[in-house]
Protein backbone atom coordinates (compact mmCIF):
# COMPACT_ATOMS: atom_id res chain seq x y z
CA UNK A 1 46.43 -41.63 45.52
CA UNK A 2 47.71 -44.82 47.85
CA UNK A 3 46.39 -47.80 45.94
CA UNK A 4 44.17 -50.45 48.18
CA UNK A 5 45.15 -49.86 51.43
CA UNK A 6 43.25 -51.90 54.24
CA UNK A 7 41.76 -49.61 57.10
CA UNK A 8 40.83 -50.72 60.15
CA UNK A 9 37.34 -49.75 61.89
CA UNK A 10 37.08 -50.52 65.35
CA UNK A 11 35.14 -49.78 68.38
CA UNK A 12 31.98 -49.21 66.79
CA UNK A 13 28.71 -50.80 67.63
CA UNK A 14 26.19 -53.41 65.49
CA UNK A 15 24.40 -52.30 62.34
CA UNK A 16 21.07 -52.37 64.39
CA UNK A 17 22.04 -49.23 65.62
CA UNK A 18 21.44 -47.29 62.44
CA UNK A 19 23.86 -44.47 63.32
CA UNK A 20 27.04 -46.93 64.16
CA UNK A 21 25.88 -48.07 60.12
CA UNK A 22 25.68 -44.09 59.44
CA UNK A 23 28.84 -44.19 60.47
CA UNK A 24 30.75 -46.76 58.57
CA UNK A 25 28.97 -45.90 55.31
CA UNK A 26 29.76 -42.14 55.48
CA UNK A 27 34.08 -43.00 56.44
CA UNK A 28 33.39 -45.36 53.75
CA UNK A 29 32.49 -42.42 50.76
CA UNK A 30 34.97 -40.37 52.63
CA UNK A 31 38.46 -42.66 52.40
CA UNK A 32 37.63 -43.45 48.77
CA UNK A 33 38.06 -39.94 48.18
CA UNK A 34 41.42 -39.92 49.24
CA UNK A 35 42.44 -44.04 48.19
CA UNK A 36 42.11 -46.41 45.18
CA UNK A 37 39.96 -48.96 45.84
CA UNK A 38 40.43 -49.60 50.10
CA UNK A 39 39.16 -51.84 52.05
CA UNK A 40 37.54 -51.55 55.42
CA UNK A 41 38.00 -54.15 58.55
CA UNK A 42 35.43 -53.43 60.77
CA UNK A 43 35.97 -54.52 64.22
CA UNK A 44 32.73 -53.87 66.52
CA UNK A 45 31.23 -55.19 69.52
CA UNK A 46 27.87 -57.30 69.22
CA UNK A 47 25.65 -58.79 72.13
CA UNK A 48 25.90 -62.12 70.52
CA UNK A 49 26.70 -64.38 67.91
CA UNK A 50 23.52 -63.92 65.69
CA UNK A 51 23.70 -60.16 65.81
CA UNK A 52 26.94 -61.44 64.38
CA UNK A 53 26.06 -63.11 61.55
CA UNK A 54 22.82 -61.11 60.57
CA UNK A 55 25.43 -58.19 60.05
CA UNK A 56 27.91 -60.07 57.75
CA UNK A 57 25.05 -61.67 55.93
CA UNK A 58 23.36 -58.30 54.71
CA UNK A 59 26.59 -56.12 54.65
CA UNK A 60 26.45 -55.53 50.49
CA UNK A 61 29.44 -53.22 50.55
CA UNK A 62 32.08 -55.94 49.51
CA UNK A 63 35.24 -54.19 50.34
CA UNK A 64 33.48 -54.72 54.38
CA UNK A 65 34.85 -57.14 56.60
CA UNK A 66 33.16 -57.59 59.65
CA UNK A 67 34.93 -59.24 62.67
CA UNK A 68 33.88 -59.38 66.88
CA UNK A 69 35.84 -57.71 69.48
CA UNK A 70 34.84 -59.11 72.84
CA UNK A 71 33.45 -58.06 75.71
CA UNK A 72 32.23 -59.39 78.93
CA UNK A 73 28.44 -59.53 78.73
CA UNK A 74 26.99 -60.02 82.16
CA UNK A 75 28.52 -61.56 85.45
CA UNK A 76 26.67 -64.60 84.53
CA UNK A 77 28.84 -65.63 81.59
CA UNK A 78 30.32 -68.65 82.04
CA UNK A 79 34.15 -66.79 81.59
CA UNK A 80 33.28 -63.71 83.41
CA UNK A 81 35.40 -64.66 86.56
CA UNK A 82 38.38 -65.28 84.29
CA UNK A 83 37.66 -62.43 82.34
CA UNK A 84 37.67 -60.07 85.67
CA UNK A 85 40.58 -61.55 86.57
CA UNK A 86 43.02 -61.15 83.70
CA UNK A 87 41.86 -58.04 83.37
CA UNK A 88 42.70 -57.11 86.96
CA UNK A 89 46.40 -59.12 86.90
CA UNK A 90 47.49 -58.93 82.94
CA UNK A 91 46.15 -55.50 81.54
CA UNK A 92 47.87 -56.05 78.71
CA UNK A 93 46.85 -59.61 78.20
CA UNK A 94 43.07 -58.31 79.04
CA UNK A 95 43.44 -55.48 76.41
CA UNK A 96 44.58 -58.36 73.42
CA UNK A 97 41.96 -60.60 74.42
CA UNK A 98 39.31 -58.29 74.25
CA UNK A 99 40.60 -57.34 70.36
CA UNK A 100 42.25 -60.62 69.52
CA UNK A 101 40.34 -60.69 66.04
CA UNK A 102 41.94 -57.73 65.17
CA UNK A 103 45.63 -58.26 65.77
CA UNK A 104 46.40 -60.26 62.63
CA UNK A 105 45.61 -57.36 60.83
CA UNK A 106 47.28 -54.98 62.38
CA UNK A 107 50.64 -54.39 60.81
CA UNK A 108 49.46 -54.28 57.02
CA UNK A 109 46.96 -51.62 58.04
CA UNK A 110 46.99 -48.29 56.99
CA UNK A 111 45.47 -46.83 59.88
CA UNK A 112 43.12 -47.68 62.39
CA UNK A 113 40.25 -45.61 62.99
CA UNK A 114 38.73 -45.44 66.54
CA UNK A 115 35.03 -44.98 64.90
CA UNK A 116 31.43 -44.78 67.06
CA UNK A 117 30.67 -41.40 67.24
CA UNK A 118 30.10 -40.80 71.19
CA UNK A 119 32.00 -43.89 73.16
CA UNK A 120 34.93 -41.25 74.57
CA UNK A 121 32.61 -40.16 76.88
CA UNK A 122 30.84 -40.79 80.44
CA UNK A 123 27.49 -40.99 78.48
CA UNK A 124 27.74 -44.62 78.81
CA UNK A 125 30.47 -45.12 81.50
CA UNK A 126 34.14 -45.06 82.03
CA UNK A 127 35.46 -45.78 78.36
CA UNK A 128 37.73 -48.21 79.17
CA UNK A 129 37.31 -50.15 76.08
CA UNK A 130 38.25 -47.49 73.78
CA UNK A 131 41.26 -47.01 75.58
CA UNK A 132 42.22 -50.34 75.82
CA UNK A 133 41.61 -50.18 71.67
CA UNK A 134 44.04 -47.04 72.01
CA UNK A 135 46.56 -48.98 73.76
CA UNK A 136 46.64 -51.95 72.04
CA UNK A 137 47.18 -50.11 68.72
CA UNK A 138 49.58 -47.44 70.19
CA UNK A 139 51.91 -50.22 71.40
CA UNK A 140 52.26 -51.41 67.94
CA UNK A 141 53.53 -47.97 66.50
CA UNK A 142 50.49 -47.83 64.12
CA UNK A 143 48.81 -44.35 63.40
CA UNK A 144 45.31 -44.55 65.77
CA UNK A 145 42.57 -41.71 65.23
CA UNK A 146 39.70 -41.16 66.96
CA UNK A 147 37.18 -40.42 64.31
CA UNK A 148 34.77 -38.04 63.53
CA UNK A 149 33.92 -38.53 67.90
CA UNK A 150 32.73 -36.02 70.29
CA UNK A 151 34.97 -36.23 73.21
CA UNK A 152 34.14 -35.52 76.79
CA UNK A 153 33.55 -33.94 79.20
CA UNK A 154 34.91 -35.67 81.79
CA UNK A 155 34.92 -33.38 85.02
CA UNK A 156 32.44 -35.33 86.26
CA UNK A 157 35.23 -37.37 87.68
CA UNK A 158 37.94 -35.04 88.46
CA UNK A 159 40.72 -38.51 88.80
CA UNK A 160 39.51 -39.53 85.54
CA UNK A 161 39.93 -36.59 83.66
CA UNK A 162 43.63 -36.38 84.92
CA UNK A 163 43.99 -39.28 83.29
CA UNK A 164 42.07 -38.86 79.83
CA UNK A 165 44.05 -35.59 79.26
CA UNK A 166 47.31 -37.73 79.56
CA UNK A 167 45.79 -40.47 77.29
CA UNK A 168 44.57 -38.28 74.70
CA UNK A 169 47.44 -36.63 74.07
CA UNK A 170 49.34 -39.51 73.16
CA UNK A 171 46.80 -40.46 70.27
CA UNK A 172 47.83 -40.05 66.49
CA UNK A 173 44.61 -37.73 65.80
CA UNK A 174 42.06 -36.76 67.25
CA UNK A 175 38.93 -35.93 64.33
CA UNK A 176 36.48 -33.78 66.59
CA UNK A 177 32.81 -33.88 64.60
CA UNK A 178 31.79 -30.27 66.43
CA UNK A 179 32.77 -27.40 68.23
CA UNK A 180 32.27 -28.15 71.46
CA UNK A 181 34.35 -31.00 71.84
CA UNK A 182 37.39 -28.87 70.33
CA UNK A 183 36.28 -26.37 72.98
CA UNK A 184 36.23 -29.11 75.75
CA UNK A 185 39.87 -30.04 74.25
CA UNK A 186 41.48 -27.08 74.12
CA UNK A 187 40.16 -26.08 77.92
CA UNK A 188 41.75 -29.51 79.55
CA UNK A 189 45.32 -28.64 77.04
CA UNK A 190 44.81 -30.79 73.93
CA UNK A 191 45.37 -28.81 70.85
CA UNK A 192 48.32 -30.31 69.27
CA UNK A 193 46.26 -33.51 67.92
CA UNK A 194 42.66 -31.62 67.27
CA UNK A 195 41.32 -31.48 63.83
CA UNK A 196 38.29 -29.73 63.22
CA UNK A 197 35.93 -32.11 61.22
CA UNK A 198 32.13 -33.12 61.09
CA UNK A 199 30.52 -36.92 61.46
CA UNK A 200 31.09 -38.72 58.50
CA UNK A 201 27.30 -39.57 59.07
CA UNK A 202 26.48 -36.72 57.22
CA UNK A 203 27.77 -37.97 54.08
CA UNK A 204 25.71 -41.36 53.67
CA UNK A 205 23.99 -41.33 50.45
CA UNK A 206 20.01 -42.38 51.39
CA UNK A 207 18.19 -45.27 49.58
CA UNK A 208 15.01 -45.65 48.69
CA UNK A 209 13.71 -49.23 50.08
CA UNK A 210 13.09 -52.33 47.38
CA UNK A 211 10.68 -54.76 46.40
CA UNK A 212 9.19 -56.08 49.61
CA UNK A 213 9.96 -53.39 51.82
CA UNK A 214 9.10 -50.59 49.68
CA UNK A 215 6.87 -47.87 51.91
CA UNK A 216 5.08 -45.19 50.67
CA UNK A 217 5.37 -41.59 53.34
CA UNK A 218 2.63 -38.96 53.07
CA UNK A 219 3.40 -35.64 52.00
CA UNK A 220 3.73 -32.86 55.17
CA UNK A 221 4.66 -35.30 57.58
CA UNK A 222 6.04 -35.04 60.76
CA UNK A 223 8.62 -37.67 62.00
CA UNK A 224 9.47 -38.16 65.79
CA UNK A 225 12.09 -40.46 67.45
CA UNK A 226 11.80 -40.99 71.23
CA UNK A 227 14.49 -43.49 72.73
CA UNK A 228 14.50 -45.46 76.25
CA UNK A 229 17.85 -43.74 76.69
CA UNK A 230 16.80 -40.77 77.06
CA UNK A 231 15.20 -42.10 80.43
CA UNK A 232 18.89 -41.62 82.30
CA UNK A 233 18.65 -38.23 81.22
CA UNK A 234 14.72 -36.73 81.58
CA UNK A 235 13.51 -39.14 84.66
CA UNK A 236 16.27 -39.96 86.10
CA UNK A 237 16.49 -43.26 84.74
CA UNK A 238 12.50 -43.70 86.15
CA UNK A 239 11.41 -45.85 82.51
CA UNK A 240 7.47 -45.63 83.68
CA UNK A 241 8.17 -42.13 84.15
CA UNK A 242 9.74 -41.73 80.85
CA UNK A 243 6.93 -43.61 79.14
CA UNK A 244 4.19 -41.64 80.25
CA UNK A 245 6.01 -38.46 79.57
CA UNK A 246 7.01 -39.46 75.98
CA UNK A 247 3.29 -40.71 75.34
CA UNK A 248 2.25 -37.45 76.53
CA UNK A 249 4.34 -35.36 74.13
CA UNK A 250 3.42 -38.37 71.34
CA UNK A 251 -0.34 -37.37 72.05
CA UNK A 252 0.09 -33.78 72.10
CA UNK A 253 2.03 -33.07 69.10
CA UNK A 254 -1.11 -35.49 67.26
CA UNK A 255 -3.64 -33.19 68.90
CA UNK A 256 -1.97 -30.09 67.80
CA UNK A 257 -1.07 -30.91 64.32
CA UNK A 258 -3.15 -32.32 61.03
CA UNK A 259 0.34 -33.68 59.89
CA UNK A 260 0.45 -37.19 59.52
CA UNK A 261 3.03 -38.30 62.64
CA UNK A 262 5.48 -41.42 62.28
CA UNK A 263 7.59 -42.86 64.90
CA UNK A 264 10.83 -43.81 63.20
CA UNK A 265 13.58 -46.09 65.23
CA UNK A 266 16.96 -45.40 65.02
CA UNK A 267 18.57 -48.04 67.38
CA UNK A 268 16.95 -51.52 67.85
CA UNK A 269 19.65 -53.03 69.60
CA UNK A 270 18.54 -55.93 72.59
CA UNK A 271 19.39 -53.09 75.43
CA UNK A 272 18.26 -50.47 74.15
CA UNK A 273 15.46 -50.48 71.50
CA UNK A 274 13.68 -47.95 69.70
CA UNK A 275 10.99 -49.77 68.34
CA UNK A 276 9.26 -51.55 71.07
CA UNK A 277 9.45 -48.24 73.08
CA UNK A 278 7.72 -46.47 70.52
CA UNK A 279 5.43 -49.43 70.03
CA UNK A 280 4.37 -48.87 73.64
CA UNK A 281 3.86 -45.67 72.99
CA UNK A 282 1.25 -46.48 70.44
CA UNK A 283 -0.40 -48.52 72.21
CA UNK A 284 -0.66 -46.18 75.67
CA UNK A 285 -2.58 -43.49 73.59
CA UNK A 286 -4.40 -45.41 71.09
CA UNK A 287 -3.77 -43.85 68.08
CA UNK A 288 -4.95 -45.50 65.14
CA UNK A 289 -2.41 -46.57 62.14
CA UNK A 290 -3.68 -44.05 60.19
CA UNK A 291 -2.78 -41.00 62.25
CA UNK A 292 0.32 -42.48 63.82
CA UNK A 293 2.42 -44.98 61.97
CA UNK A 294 5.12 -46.70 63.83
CA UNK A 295 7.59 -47.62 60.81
CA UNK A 296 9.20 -51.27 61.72
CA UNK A 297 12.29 -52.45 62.39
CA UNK A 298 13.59 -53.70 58.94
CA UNK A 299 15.39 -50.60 57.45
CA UNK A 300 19.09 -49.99 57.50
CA UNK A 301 20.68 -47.09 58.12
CA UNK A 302 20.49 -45.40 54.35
CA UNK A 303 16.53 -46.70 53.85
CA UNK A 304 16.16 -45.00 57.44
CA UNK A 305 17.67 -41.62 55.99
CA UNK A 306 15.69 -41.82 52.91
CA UNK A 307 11.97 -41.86 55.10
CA UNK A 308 13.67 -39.49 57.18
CA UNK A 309 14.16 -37.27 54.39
CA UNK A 310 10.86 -37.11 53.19
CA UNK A 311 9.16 -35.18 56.30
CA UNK A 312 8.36 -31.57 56.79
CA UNK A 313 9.52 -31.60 60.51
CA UNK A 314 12.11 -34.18 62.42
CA UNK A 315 12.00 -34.68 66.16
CA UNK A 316 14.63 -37.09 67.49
CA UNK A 317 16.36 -37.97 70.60
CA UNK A 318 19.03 -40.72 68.92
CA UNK A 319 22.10 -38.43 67.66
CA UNK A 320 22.40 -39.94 63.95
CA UNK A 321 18.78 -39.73 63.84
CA UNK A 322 19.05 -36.26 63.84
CA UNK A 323 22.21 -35.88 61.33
CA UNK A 324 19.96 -38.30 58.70
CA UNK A 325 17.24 -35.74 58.85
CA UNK A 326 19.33 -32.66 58.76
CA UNK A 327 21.71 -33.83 55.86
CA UNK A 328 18.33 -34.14 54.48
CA UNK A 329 17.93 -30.77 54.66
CA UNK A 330 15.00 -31.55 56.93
CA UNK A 331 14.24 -28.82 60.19
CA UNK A 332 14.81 -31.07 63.02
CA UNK A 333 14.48 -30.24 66.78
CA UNK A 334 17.18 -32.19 68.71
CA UNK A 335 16.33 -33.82 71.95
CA UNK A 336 19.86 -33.12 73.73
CA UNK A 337 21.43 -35.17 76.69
CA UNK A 338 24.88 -34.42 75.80
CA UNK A 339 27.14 -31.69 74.31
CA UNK A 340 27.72 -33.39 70.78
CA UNK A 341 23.63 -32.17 69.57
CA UNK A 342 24.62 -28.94 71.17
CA UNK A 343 27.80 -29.05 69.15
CA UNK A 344 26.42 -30.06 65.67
CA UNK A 345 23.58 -27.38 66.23
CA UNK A 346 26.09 -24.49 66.48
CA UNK A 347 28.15 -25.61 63.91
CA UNK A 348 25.04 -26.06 61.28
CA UNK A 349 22.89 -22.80 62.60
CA UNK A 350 25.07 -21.04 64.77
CA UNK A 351 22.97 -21.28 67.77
CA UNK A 352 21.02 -24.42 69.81
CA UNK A 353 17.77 -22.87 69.14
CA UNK A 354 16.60 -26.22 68.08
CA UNK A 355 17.62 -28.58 70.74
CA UNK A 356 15.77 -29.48 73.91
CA UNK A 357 17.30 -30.26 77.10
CA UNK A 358 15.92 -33.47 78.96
CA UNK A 359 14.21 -31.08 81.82
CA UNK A 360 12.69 -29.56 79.03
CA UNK A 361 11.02 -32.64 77.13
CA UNK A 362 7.38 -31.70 78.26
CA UNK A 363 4.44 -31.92 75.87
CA UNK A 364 3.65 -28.17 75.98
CA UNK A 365 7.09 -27.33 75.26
CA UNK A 366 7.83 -29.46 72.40
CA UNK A 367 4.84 -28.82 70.74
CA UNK A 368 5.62 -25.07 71.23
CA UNK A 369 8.74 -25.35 69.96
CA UNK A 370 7.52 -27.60 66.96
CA UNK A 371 5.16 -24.94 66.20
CA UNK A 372 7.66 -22.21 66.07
CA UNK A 373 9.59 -24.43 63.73
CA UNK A 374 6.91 -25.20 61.38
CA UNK A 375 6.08 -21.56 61.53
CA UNK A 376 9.29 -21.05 60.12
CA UNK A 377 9.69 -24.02 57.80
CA UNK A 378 11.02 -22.24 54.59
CA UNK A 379 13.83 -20.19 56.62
CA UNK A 380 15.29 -23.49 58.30
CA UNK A 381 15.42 -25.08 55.45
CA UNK A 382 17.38 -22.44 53.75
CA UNK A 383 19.93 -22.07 56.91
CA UNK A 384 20.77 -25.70 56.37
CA UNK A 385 21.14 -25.66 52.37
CA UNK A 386 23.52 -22.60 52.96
CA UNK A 387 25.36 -24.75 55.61
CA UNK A 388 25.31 -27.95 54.51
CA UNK A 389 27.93 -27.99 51.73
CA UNK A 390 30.40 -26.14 54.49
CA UNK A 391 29.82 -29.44 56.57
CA UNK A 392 29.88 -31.79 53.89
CA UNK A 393 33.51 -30.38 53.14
CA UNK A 394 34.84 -30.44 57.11
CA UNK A 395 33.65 -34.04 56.89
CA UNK A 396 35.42 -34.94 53.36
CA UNK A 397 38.81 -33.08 55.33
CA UNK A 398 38.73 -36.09 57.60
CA UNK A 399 40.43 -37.72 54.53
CA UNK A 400 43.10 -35.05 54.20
CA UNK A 401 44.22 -34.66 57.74
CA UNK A 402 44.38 -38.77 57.89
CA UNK A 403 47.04 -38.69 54.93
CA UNK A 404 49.00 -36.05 56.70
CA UNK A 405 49.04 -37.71 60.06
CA UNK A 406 49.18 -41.40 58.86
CA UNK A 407 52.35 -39.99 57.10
CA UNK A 408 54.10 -38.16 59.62
């Protein structure tokens, strides 16, 4: 067993997005399987300073470092034009800049991990950070994995495809979390660097909140979370349009069912956050506290699992929202945009039964399909016991296969 090796973490997102926590906690468990006592340099990408220090003030893992990469926030910043323009005339220069708190670390690393989850994708735009991160580290001769991701597709843009097949193949390893991105792999030619994991997500221990912030969840529940993502994907990026729809299934699913309903936030990042959607959601159908409780912002990721885990039923829309509940061994109905729910669905049950595309998210056909899955409570939760320890042990390989390419 190496003895405290440093690994770097990079590429990931803020701790306000619960899953990009799930993330780090879960590679965490997984490389102290494998190391004596390592330690973990995580390099992410926050919208500003205080998002900054809030994360490096409550981080109470000690072996976690936390450090900024940079990125170019709006055109307004004061250094966008320079920014723009040495990324334009000096790649390379651009490409250090951007993860200049990073390079001093390099060398004495083990490995560096490529970590986030979904960021090799067109889910959120051309990539180009990630492979900048790629080529940064690849220049240096240092092993680079891209961890426990779904990659792809990228047909979308034929040009760019072209050249992700050529990039990928260059990188150390590449640790696919499901099925479908090994599928998506193997059809554009990349086999050679594939390993066949799961998210490390699924291994984060939950924890039951302390002292102040100590809830208590009634028995039979029913959890839901609805993102203002998912408005790119069901209404065309219309947000009114996404509101009313998502208040519509809110309503329904409280009409339908005596189970007590709560709204539970995954991501509560400036962009893009969970709570004050859901809060306006509340408010648009009046529901009363007592029939639908919108939990607040102030849980990390492993509180977040634990109220997940306590429900009889999960709804969710945010990726890692979905892996808390079913490493919970909670049934939970996937609101899908992408491949990777589709993916972690067939790997855990064999079939995407239990995922809704966006055309689908109506409030007649998620309550249906809630229904069906109460109906059917006992036998889900069985599936996933039977599965769960087969995914728990793809995610501890992640480990293995990192000692075998980090040596080679």
């Amino acid at each position: 067993m190496n003895q405290k090796p440093t690994f770097i973490l990079a590429g990931n997102g803020p701790y306000d997005n619960r899953g990009c926590e799930a993330i780090v906690r879960g590679t965490a468990k997984i490389l102290r399987n494998y190391y004596k006592d390592p330690s973990f340099l995580c390099i992410s990408f926050f919208k500003n300073q205080e998002q900054f220090e809030k994360q490096c003030r409550e981080e109470y893992d000690p072996a976690i470092v936390h450090k900024k990469a940079s990125k170019r926030q709006s055109k307004f910043d004061p250094n966008w034009f320079l920014r723009s323009s040495l990324r334009g005339i000096y790649p390379k220069l651009y490409k250090n800049w951007t993860y200049k708190e990073m390079l001093p670390y390099i060398e004495k690393s083990n490995s560096i991990l490529s970590v986030g989850g979904d960021n090799y994708s067109l889910d959120y735009g051309v990539p180009r950070s990630f492979t900048d991160l790629d080529d940064v580290i690849l220049e240096r001769k240092k092993p680079l994995i891209i961890w426990g991701a779904s990659v792809g597709p990228f047909d979308k843009i034929p040009e760019y495809e072209s050249y992700m097949k050529k990039h990928l193949k260059n990188v150390s390893g590449i640790f696919a979390r499901e099925s479908a991105t090994v599928e998506y792999l193997e059809k554009i030619g990349i086999t050679e660097n594939v390993y066949k994991v799961a998210d490390p997500a699924f291994l984060m221990d939950a924890s039951e909140p302390q002292s102040d912030k100590q809830i208590e969840i009634e028995e039979e529940s029913i959890g839901i979370n609805l993102s203002p993502l998912m408005a790119q994907y069901a209404s065309n990026g219309n947000m009114e349009s996404w509101i009313n729809t998502a208040s519509g299934i809110v309503k329904e699913i409280s009409k339908r069912f005596d189970n007590k309903i709560y709204l539970i936030p995954h991501v509560t990042t400036p962009k893009s956050n969970d709570h004050l959607f859901l809060k306006e959601i509340q408010t648009r159908i009046k529901a009363s506290d007592e029939e639908i409780t919108l939990i607040p912002p102030i849980y990390n990721a492993p509180e977040t699992k634990w109220i997940i885990s306590k429900m009889k039923l999960f709804a969710g829309a945010r990726t890692h929202s979905t892996i808390a509940s079913l490493s919970s061994g909670v049934p939970t109905l996937s609101f899908a945009y992408s491949i990777k729910a589709k993916g972690i669905n067939k790997d855990l049950f064999g079939h995407d039964d239990y995922c809704l595309n966006p055309e689908k998210l109506r409030p007649e056909t998620v309550v249906e399909k809630l229904n069906l899955m109460l109906e059917n409570n006992a036998e889900i939760r069985s599936c996933i016991q039977k599965s769960m320890p087969i995914i728990e042990k793809r995610a501890f390989l992640a480990g293995e296969y990192l000692q075998k390419v980090s040596s080679s």
